[in-house]
C-alpha atoms as a PDB file:
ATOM      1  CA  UNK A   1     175.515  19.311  13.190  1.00  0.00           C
ATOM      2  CA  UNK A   2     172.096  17.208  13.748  1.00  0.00           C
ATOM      3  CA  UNK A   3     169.885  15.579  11.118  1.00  0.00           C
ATOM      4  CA  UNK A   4     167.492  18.700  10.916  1.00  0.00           C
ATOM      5  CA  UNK A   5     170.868  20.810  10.620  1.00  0.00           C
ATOM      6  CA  UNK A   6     172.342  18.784   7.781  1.00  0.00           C
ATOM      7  CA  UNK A   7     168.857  18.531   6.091  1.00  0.00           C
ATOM      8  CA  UNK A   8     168.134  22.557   6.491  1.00  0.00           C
ATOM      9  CA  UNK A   9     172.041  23.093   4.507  1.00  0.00           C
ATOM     10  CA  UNK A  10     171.005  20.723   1.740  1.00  0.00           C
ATOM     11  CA  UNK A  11     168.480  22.593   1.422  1.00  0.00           C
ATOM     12  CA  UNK A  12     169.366  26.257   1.044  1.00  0.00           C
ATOM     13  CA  UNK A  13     172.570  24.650  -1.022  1.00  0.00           C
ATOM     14  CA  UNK A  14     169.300  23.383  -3.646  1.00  0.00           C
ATOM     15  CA  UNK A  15     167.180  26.946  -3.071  1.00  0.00           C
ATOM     16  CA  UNK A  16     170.956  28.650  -3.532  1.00  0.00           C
ATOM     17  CA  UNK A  17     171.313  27.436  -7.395  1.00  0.00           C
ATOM     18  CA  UNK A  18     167.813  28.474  -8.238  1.00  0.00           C
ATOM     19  CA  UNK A  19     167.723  32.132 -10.340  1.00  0.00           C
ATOM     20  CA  UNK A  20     165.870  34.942  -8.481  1.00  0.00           C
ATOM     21  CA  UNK A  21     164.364  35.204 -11.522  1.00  0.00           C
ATOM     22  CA  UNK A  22     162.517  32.097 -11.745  1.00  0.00           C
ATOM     23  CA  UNK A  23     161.237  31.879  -8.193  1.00  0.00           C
ATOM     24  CA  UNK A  24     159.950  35.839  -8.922  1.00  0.00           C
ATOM     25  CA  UNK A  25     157.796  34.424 -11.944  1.00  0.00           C
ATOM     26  CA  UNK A  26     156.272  32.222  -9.460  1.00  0.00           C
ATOM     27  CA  UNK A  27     155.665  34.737  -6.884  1.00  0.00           C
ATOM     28  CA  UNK A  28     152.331  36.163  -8.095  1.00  0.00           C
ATOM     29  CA  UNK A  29     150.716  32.260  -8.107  1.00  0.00           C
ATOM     30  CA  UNK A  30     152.035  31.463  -4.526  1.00  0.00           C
ATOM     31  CA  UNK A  31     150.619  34.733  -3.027  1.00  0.00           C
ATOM     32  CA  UNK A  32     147.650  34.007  -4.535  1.00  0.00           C
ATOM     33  CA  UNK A  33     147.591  30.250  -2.691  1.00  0.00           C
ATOM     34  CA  UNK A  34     149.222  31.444   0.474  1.00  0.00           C
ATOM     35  CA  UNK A  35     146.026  34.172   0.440  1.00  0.00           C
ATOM     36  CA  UNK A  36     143.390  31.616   0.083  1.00  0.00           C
ATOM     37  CA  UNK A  37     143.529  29.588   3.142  1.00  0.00           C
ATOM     38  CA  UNK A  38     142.831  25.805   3.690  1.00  0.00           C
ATOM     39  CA  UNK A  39     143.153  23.343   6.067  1.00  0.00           C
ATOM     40  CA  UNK A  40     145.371  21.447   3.784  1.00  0.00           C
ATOM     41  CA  UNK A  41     149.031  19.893   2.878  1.00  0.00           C
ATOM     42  CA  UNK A  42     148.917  21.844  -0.428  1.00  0.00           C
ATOM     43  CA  UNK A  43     148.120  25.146   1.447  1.00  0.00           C
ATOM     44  CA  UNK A  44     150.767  24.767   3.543  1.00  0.00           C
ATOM     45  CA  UNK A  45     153.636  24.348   1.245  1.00  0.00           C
ATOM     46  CA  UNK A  46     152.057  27.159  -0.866  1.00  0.00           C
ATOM     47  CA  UNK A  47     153.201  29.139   2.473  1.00  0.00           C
ATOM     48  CA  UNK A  48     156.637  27.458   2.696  1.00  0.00           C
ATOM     49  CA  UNK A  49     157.340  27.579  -1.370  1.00  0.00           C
ATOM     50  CA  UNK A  50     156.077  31.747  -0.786  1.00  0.00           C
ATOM     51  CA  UNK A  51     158.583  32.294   2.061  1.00  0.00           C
ATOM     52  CA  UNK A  52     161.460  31.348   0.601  1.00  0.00           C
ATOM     53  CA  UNK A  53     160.943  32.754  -2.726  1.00  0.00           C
ATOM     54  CA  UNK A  54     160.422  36.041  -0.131  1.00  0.00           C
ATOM     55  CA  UNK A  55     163.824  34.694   1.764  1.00  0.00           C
ATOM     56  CA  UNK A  56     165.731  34.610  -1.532  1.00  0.00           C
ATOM     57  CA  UNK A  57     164.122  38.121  -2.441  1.00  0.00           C
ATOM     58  CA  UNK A  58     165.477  39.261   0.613  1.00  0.00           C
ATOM     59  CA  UNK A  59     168.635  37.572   0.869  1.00  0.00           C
ATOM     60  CA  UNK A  60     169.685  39.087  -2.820  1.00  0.00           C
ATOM     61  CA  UNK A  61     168.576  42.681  -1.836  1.00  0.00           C
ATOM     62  CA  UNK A  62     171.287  42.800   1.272  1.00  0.00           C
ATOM     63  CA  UNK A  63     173.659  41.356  -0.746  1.00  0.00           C
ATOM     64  CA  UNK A  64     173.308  43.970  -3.095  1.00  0.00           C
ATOM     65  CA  UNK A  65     173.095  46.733  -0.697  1.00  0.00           C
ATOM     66  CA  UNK A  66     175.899  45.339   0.736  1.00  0.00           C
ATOM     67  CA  UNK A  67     178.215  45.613  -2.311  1.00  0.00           C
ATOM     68  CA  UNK A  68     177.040  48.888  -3.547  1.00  0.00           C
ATOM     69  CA  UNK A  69     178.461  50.329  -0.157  1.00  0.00           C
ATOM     70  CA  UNK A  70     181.545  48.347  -0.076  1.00  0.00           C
ATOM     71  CA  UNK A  71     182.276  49.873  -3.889  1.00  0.00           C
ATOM     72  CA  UNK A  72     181.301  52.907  -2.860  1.00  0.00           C
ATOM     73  CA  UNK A  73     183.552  53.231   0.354  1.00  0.00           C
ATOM     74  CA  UNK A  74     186.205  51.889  -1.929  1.00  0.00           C
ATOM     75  CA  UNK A  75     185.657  54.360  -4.934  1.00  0.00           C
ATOM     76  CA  UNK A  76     186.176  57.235  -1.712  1.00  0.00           C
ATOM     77  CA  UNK A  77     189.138  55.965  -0.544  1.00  0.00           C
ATOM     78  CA  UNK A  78     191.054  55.968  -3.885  1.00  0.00           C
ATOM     79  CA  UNK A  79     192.372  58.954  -5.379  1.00  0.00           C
ATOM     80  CA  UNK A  80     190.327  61.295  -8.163  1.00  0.00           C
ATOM     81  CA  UNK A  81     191.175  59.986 -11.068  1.00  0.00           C
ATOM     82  CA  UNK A  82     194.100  62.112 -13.378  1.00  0.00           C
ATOM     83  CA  UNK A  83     192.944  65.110 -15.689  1.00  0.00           C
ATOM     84  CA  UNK A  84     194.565  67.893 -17.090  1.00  0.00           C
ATOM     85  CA  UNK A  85     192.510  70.840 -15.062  1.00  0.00           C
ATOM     86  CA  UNK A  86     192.863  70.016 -11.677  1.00  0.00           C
ATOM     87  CA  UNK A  87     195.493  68.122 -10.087  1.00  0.00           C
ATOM     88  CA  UNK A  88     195.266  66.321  -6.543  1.00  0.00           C
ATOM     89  CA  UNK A  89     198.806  66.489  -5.717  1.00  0.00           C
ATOM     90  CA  UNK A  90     200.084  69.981  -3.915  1.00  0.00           C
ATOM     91  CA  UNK A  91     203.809  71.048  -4.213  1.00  0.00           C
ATOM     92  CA  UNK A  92     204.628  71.781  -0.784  1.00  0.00           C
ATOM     93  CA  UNK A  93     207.918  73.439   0.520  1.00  0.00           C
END
């Protein structure tokens, strides 16, 4: 792994214990920046802060899309659960 490698991992290991919550409450102020363009070093990490607060956004939702399936191909693949009305075993002879 080169420099810009090992500097990239410290840094999504940094954006990776920050809440999706508090980068969201910032979301609405960096759009706003990002939206009104400059030719300047504050403009441009307006667009850098907004992307990864988008990244994290986006990360989070396929994470979570990503469980919900896995619990719900798990929940199919185990048995209905017990009652006294129906049962899911046949007697066969």
């Amino acid at each position: 792994m080169n420099s810009i490698e090992k500097s990239l991992d410290k840094i999504a290991d940094i954006i990776l214990h920050i809440d999706e919550a508090s980068l969201t409450s910032l979301w609405d102020k960096y759009k706003a920046e990002v939206e009104q363009f400059s030719r300047s070093a504050k403009w441009e990490k307006a667009v850098i802060i907004f992307s990864i607060i988008n990244a994290v956004r986006a990360k989070n939702a396929i994470f979570n899309e990503n469980i919900k399936k896995k619990n719900s191909a798990n929940q199919k693949k185990s048995p209905p659960e017990y009652s006294k009305e129906k049962h899911y075993l046949k007697l066969v002879k």
